[in-house]
C-alpha atoms as a PDB file:
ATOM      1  CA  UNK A   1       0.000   0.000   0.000  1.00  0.00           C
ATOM      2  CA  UNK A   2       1.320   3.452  -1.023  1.00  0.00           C
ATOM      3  CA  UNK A   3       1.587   6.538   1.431  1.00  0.00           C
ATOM      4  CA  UNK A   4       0.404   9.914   0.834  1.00  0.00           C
ATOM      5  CA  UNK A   5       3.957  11.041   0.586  1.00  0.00           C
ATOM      6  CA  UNK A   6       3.948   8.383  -2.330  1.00  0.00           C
ATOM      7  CA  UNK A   7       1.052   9.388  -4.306  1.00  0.00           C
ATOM      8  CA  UNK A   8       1.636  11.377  -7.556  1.00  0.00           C
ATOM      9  CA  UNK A   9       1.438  15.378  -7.643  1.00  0.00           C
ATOM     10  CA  UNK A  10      -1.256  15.442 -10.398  1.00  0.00           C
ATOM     11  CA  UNK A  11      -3.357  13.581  -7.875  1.00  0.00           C
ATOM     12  CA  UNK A  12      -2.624  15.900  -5.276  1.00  0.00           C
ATOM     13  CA  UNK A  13      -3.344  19.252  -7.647  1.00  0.00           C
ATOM     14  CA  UNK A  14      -6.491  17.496  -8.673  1.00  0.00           C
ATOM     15  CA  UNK A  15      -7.635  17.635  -5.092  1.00  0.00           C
ATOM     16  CA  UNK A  16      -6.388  20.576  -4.298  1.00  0.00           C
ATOM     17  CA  UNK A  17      -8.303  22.205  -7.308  1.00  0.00           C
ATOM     18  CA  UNK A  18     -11.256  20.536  -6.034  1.00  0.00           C
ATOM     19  CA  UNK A  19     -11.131  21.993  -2.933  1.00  0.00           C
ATOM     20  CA  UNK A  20     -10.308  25.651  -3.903  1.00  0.00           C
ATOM     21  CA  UNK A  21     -13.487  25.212  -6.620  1.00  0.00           C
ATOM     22  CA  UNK A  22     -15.224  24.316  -3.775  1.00  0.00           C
ATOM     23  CA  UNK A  23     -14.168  27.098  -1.583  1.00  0.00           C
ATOM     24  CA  UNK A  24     -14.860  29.091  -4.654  1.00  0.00           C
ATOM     25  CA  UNK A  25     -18.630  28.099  -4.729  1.00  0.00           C
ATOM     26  CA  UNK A  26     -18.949  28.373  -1.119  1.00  0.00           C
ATOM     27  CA  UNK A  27     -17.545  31.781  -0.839  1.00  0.00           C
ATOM     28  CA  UNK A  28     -19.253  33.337  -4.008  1.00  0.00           C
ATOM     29  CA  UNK A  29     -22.492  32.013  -2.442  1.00  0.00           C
ATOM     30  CA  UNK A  30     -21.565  33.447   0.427  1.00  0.00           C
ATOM     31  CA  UNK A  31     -21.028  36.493  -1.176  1.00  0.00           C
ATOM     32  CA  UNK A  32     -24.145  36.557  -3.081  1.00  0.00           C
ATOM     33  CA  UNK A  33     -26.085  35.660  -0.084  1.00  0.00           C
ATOM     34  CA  UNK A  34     -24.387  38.887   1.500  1.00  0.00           C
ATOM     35  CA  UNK A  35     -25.072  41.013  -1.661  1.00  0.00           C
ATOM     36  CA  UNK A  36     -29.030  39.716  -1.387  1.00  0.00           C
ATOM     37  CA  UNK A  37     -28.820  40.752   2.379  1.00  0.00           C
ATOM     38  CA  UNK A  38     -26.818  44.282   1.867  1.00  0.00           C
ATOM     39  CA  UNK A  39     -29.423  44.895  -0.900  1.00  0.00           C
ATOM     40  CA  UNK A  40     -32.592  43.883   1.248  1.00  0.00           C
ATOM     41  CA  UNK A  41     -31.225  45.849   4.431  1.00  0.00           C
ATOM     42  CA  UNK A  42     -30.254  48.502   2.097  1.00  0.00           C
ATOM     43  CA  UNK A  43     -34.105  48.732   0.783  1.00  0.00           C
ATOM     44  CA  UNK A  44     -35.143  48.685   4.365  1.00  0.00           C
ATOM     45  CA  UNK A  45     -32.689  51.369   5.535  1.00  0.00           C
ATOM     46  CA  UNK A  46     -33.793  53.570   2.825  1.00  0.00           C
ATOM     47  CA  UNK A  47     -37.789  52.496   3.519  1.00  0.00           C
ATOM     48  CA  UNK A  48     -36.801  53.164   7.827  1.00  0.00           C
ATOM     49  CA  UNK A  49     -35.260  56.632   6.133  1.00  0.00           C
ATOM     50  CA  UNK A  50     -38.385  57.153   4.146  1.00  0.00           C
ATOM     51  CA  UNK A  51     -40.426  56.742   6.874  1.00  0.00           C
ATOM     52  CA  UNK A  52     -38.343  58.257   9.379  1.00  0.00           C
ATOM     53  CA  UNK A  53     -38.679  61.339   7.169  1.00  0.00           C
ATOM     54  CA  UNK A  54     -42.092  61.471   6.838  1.00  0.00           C
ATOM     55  CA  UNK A  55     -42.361  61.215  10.533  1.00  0.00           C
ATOM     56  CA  UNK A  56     -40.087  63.878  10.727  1.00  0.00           C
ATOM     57  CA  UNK A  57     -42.360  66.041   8.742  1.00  0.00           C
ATOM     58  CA  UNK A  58     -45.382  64.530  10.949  1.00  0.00           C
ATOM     59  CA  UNK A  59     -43.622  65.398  14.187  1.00  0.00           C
ATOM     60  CA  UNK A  60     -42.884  68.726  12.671  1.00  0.00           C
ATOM     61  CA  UNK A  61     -46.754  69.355  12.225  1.00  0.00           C
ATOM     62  CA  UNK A  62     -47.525  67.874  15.640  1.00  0.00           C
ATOM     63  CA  UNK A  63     -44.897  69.904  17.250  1.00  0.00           C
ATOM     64  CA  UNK A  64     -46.554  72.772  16.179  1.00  0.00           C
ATOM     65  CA  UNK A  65     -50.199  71.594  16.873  1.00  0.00           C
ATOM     66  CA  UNK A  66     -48.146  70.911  20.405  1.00  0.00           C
ATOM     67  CA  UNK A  67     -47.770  74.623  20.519  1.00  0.00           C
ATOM     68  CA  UNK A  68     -51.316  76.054  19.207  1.00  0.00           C
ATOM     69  CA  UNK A  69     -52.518  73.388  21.712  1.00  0.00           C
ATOM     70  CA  UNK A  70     -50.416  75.024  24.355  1.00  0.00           C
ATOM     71  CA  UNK A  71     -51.050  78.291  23.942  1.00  0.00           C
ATOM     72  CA  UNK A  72     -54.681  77.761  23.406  1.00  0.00           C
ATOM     73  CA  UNK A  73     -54.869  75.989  26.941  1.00  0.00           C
ATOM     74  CA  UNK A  74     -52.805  78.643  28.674  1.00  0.00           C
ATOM     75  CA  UNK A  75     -55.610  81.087  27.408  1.00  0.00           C
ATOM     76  CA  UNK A  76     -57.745  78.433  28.957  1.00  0.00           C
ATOM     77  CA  UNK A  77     -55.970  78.466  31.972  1.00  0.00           C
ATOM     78  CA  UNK A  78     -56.500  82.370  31.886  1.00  0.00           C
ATOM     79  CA  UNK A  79     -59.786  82.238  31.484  1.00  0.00           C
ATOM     80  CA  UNK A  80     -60.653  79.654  33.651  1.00  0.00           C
ATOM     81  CA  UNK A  81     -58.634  81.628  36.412  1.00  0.00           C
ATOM     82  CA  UNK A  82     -60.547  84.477  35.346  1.00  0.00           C
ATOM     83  CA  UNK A  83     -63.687  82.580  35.403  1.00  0.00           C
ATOM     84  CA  UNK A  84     -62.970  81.311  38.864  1.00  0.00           C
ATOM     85  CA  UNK A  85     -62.181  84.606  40.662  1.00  0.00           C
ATOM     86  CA  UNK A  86     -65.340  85.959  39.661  1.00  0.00           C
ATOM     87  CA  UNK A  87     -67.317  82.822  40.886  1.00  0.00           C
ATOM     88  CA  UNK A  88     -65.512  82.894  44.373  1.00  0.00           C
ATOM     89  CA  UNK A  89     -66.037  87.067  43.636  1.00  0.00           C
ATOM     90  CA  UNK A  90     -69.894  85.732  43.333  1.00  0.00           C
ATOM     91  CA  UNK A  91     -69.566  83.004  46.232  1.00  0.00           C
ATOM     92  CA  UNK A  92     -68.311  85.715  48.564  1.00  0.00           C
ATOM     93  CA  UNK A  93     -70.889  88.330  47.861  1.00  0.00           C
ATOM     94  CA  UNK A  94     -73.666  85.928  47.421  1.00  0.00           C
ATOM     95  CA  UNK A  95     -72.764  85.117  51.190  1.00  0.00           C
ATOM     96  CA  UNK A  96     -72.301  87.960  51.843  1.00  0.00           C
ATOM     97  CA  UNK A  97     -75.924  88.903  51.038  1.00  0.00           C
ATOM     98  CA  UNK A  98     -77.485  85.779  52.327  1.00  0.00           C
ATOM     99  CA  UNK A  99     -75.895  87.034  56.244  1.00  0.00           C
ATOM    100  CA  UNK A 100     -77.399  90.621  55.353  1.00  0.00           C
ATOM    101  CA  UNK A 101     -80.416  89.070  54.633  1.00  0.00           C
ATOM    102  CA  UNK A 102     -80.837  86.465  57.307  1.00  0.00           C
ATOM    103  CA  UNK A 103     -79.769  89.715  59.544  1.00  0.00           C
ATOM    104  CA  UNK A 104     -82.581  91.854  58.180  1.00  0.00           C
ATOM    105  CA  UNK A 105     -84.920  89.102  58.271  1.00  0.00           C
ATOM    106  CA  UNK A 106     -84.169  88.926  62.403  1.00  0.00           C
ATOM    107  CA  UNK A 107     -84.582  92.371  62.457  1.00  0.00           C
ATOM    108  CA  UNK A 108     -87.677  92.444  60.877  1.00  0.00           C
ATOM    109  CA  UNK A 109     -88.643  89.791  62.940  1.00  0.00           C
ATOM    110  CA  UNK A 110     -87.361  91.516  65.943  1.00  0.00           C
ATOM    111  CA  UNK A 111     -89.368  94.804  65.158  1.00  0.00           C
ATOM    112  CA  UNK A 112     -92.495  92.698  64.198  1.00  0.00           C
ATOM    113  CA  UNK A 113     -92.361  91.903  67.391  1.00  0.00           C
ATOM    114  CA  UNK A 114     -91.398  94.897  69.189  1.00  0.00           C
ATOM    115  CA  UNK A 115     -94.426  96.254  66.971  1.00  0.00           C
ATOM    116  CA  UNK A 116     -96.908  93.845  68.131  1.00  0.00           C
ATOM    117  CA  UNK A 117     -95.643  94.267  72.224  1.00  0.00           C
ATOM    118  CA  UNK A 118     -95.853  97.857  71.639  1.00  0.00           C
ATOM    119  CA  UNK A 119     -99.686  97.237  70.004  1.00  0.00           C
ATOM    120  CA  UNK A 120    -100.257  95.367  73.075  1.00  0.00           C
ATOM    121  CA  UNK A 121     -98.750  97.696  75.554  1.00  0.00           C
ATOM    122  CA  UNK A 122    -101.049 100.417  73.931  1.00  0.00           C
ATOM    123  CA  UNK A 123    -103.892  98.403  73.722  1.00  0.00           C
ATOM    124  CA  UNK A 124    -103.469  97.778  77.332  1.00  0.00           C
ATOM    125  CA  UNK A 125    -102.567 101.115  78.206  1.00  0.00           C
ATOM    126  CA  UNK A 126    -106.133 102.717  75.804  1.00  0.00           C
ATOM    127  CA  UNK A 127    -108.108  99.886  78.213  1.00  0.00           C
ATOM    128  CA  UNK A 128    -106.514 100.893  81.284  1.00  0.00           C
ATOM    129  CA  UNK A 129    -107.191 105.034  80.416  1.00  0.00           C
ATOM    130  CA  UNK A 130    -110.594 103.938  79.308  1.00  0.00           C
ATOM    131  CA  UNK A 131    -111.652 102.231  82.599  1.00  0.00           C
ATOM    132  CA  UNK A 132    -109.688 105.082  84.630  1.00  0.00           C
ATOM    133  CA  UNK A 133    -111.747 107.532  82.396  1.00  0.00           C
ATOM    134  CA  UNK A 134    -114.883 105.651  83.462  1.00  0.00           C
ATOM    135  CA  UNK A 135    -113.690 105.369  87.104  1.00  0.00           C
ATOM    136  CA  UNK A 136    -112.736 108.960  86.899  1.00  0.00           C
ATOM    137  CA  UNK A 137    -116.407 109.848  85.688  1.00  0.00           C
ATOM    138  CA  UNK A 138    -117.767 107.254  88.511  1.00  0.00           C
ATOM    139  CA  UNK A 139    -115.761 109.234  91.011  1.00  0.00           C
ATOM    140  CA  UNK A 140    -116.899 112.138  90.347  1.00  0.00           C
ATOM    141  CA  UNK A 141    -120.887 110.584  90.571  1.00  0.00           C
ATOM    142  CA  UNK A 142    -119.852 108.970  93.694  1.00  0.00           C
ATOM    143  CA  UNK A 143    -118.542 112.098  95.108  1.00  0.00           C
ATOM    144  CA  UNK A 144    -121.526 114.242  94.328  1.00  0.00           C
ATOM    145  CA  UNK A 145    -123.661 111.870  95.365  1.00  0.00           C
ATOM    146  CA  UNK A 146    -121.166 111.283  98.683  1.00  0.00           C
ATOM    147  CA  UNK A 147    -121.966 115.133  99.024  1.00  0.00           C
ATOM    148  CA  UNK A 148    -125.507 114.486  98.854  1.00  0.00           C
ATOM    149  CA  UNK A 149    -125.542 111.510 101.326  1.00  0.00           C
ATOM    150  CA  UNK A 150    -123.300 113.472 103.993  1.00  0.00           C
ATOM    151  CA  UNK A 151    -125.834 116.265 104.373  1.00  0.00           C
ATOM    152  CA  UNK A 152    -128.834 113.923 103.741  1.00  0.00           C
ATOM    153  CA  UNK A 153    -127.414 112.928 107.010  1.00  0.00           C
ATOM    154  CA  UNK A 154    -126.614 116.031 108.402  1.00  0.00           C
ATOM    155  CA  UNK A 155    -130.736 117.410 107.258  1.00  0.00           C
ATOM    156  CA  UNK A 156    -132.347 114.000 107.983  1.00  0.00           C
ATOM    157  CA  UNK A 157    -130.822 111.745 110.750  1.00  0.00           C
ATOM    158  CA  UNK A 158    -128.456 114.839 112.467  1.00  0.00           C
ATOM    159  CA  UNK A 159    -125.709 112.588 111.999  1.00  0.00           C
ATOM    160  CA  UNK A 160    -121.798 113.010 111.749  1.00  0.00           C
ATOM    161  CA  UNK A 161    -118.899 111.486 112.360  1.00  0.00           C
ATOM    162  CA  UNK A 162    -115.429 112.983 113.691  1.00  0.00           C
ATOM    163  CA  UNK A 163    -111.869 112.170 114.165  1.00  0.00           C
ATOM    164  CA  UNK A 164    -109.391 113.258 116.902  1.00  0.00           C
ATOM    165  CA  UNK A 165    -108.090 110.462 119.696  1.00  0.00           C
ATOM    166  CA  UNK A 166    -110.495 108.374 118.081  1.00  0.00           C
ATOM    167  CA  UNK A 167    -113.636 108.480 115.918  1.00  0.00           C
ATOM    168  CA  UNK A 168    -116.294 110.106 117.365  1.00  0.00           C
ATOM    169  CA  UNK A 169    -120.053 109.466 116.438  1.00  0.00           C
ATOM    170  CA  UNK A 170    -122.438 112.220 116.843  1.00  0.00           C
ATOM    171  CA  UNK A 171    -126.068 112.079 116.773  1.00  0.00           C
ATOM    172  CA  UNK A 172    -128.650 115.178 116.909  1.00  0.00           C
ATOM    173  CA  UNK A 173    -132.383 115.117 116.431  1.00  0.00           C
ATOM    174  CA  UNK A 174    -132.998 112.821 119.139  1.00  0.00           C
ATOM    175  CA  UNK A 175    -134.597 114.860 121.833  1.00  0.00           C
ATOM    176  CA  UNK A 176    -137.509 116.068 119.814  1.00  0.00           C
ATOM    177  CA  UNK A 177    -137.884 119.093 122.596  1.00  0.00           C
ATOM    178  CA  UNK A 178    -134.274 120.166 122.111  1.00  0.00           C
ATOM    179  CA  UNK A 179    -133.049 118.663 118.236  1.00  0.00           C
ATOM    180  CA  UNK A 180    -129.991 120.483 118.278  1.00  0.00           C
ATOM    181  CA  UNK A 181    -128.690 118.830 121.633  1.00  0.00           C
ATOM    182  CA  UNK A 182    -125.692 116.931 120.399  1.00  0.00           C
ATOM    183  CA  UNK A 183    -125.543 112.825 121.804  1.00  0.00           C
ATOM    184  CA  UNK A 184    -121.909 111.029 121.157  1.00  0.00           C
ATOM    185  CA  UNK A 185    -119.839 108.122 121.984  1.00  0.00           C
ATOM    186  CA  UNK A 186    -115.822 108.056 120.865  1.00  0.00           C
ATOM    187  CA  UNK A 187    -114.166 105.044 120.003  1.00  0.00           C
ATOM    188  CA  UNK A 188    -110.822 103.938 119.105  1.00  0.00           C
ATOM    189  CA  UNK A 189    -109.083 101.207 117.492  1.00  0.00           C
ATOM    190  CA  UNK A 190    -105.675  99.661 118.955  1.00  0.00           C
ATOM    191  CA  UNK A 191    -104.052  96.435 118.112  1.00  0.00           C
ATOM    192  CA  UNK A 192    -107.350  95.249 116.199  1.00  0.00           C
ATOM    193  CA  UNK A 193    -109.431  96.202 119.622  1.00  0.00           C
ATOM    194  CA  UNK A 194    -112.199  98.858 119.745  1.00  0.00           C
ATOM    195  CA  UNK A 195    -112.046 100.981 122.593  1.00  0.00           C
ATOM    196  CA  UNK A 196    -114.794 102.948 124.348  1.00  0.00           C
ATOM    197  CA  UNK A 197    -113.379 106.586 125.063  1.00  0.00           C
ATOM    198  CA  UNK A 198    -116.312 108.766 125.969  1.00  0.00           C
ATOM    199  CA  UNK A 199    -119.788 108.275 125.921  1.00  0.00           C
ATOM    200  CA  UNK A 200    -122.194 111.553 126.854  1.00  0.00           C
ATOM    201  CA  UNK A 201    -124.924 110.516 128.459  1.00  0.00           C
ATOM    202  CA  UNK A 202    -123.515 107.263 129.559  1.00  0.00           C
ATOM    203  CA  UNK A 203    -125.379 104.285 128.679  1.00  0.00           C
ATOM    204  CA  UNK A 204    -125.587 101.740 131.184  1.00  0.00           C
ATOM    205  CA  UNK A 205    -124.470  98.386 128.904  1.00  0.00           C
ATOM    206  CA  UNK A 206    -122.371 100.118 126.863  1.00  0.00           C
ATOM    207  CA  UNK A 207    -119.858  97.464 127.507  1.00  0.00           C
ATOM    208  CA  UNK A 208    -121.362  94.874 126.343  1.00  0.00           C
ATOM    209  CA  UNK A 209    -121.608  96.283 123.187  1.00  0.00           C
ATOM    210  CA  UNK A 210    -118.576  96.870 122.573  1.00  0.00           C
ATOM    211  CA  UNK A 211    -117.515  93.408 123.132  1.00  0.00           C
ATOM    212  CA  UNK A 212    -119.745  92.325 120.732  1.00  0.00           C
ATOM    213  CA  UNK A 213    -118.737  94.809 118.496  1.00  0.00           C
ATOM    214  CA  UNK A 214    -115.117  93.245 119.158  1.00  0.00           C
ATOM    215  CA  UNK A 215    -116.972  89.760 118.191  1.00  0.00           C
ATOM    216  CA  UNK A 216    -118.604  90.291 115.263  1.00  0.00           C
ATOM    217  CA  UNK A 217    -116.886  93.667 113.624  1.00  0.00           C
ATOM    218  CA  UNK A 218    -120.368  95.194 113.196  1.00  0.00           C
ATOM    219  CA  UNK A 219    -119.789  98.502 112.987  1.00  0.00           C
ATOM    220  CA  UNK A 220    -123.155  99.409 111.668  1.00  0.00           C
ATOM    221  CA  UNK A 221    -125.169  97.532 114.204  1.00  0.00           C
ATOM    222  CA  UNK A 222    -123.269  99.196 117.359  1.00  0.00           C
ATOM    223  CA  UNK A 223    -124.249 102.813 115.870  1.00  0.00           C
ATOM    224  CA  UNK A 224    -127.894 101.870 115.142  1.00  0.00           C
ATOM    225  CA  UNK A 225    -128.048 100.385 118.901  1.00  0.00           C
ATOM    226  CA  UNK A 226    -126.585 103.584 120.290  1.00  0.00           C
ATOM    227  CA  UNK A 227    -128.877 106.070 118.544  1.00  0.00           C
ATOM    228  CA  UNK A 228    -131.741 103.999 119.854  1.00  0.00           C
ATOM    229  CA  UNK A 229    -130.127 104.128 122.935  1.00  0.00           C
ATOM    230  CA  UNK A 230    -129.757 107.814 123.184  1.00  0.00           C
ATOM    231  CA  UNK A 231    -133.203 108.268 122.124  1.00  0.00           C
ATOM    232  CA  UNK A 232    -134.313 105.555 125.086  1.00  0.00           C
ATOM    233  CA  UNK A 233    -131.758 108.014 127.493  1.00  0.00           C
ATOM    234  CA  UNK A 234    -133.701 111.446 126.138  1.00  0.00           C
ATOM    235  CA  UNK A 235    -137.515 109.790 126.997  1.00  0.00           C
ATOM    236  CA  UNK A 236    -136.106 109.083 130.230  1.00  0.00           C
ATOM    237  CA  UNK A 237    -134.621 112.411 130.784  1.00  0.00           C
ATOM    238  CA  UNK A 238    -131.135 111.836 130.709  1.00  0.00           C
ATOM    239  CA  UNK A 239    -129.515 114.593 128.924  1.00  0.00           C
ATOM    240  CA  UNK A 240    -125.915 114.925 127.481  1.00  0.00           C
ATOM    241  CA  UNK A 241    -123.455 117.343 129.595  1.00  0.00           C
ATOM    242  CA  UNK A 242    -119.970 117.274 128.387  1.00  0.00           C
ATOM    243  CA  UNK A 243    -117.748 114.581 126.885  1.00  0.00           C
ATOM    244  CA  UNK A 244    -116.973 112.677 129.935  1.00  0.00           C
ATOM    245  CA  UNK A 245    -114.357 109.747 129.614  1.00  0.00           C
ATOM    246  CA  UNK A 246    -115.760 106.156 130.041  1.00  0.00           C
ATOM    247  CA  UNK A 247    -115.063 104.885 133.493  1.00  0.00           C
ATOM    248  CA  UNK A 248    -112.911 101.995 132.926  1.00  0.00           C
ATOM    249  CA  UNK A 249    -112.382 101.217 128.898  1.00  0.00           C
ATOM    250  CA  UNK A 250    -109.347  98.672 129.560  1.00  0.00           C
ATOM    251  CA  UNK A 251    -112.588  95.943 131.147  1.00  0.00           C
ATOM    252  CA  UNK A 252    -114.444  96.159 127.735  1.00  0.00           C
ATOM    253  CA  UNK A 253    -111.185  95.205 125.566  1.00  0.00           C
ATOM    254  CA  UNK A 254    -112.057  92.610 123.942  1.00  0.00           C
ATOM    255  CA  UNK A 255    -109.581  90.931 121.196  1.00  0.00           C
ATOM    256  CA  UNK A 256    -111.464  90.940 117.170  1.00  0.00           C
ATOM    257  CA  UNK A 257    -112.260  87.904 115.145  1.00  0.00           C
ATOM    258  CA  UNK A 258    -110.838  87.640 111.855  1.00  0.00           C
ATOM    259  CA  UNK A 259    -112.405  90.322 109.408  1.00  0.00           C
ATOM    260  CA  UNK A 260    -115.238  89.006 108.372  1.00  0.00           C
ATOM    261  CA  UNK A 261    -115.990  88.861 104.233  1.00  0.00           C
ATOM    262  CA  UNK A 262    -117.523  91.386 102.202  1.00  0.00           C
ATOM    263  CA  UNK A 263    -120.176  88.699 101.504  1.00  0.00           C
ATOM    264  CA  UNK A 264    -121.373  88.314 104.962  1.00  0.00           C
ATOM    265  CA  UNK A 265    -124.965  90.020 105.883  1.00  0.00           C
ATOM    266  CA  UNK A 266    -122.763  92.352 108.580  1.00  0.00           C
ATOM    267  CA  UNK A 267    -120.702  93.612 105.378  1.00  0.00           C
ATOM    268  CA  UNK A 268    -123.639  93.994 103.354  1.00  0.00           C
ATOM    269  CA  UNK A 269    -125.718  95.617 106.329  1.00  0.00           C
ATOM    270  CA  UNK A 270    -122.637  98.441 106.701  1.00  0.00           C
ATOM    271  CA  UNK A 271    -122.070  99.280 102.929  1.00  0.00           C
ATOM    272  CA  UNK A 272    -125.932  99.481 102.053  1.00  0.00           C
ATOM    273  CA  UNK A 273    -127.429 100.860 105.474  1.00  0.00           C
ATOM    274  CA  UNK A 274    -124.417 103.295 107.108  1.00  0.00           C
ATOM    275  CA  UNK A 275    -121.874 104.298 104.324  1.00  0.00           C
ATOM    276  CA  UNK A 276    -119.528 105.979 106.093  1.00  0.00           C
ATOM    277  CA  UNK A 277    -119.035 103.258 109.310  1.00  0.00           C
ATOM    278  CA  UNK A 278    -115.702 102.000 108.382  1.00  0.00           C
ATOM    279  CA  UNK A 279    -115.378  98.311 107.819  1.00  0.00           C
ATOM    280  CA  UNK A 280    -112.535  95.973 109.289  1.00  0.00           C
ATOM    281  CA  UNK A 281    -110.173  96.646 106.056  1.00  0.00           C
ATOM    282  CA  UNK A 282    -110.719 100.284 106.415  1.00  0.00           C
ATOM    283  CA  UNK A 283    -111.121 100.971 110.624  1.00  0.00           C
ATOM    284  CA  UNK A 284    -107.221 101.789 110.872  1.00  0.00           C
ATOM    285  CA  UNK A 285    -108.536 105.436 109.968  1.00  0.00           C
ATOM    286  CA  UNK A 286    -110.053 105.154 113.826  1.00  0.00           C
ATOM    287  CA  UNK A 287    -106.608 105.651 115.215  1.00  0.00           C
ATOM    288  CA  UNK A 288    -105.106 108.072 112.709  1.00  0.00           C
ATOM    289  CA  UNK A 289    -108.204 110.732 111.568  1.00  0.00           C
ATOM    290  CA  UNK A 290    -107.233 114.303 113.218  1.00  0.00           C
ATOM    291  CA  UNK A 291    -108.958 116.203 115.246  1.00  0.00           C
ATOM    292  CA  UNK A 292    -111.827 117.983 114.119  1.00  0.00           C
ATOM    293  CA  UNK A 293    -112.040 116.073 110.706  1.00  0.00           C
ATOM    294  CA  UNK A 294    -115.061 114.757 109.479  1.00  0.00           C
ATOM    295  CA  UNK A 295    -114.930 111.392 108.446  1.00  0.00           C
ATOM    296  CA  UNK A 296    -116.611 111.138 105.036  1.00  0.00           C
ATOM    297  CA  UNK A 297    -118.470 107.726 104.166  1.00  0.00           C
ATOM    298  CA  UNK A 298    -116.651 105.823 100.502  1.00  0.00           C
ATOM    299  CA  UNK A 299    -117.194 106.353  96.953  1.00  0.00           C
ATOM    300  CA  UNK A 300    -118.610 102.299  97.136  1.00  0.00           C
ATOM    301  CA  UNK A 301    -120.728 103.183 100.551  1.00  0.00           C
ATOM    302  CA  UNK A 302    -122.067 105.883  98.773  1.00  0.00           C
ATOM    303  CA  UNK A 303    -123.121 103.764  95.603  1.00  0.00           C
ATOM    304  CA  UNK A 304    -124.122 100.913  97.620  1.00  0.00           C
ATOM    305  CA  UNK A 305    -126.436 103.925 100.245  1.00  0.00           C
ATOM    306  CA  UNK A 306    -128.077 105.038  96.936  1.00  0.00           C
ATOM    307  CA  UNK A 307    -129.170 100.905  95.627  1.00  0.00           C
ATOM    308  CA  UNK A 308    -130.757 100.979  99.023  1.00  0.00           C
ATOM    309  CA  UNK A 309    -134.506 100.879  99.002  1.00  0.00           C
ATOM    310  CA  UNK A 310    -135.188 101.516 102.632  1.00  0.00           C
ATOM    311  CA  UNK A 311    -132.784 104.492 102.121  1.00  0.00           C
ATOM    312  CA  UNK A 312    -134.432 105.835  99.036  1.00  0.00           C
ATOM    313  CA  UNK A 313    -137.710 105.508 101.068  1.00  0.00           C
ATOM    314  CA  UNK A 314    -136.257 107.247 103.597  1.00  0.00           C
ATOM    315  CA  UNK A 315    -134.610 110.209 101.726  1.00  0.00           C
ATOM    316  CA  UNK A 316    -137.725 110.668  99.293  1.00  0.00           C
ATOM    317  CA  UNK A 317    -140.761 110.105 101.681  1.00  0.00           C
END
């Protein structure tokens, strides 16, 4: 067997040629396969700088729709600022008016009702002048007819009352021989007790009346029992001297029931029979009338003395 040392040349250069042909193929394919992919990238890179252009030109435009975009939302921006200072302008004074107005309403509200206390207040006050209008006009009835009743009893009964240490009653017209002579009995009034002072011509159970008069508060029905009392003394010839002083007024102190009600038949006896006998409410004036002073019967005594029929019968016969 022969070596490859010992193998002809021709052999050797036939292989060799071989080889390079083959190299030759495989390279120019190669190469053509490069040329195929230079000229496709090539196309591309000229289609990417195509495009790349035309998206220049479109970035171009949008740049500059960018900036019309821009500026037209800045004046946006401006306007919306604008369009918001006036609202909170509008939000302010709108508040601003609805406080004034909730403030005017509470005024109005508070002079609505200041109006309607004052209406009320004057209505009060025009019903108050109108009854002290018709009091006033009553008054001045009640005092002319007070006037009347005073010297009705002054003409008719000889009748009078006096203050001065106490109140002292004074009866003429009982002695029909001698109708000026002058009968009286004082009393006084301390700590809610009548007192006896004087009594001229004494009358023998004089002290029992008076307790009873302490008892019962009947004014009225102790001055109707003394008159007939005088008149019993003057039949029987005892005559009035001067005001003598009762012999022991401190035994015939007697302490007062409670005042008894304007209802009761002794109330209604005093106010309709003897006006101007004070009643429990009104017999302080006992203690403080001075002397000399007359004490006049009441505006209601008088009213109540001029209702009376027995009166009325008496005064116009």
């Amino acid at each position: 067997m022969q070596t490859r040392a010992e193998e002809p040349i021709h052999v050797r250069m036939a292989e060799l040629r071989l080889a390079c042909e083959r190299e030759i193929r495989f390279q120019r394919e190669r190469a053509s396969l490069a040329a195929s992919s230079f000229r496709q990238s090539l196309l591309s890179i000229r289609s990417t700088a195509e495009e790349t252009l035309a998206n220049r030109e479109k970035l171009g435009k949008l740049k500059d729709n960018l900036k019309e975009l821009q500026a037209d939302l800045e004046e946006s921006l401006a306007v919306k600022t604008c369009k918001e200072a006036k609202h909170t302008g509008s939000a302010e004074s709108l508040s601003t008016t609805v406080a004034r107005t909730d403030q005017l309403k509470k005024l109005v509200l508070d002079r609505r009702t200041r109006r309607d206390e004052y209406a009320a207040v004057i209505s009060q006050q025009l019903l108050t002048l109108e009854s002290l209008e018709e009091k006033s006009n009553l008054d001045i009835i009640e005092k002319q007819d007070m006037e009347d009743a005073i010297m009705w009893y002054n003409k008719v009964l000889g009748f009078r009352a006096e203050g001065g240490e106490g109140v002292t009653f004074i009866f003429n017209k009982i002695n029909s021989k001698n109708p000026d002579e002058g009968y009286a009995f004082t009393i006084r009034l301390e700590n809610d007790v009548y007192k006896l002072l004087h009594c001229d011509p004494y009358v023998e159970d004089i002290s029992e009346l008076i307790e009873e008069l302490n008892k019962n508060d009947n004014l009225f029905e102790l001055v109707r029992i003394m008159r007939e009392k005088f008149q019993a003394a003057a039949l029987n010839g005892f005559l009035p001297t001067t005001m003598t002083d009762y012999p022991d007024s401190s035994s015939v102190t007697v302490s007062s029931p409670p005042p008894v009600s304007d209802d009761s038949r002794s109330g209604t006896l005093i106010k309709e029979s003897d006006p101007h006998l004070p009643t429990k409410e009104g017999r302080c004036g006992l203690q403080k009338v001075t002397r000399g002073q007359s004490v006049a019967p009441s505006p209601q005594s008088i009213s109540a003395m001029r209702r009376s029929p027995r009166l009325m019968a008496k005064k116009f016969p």
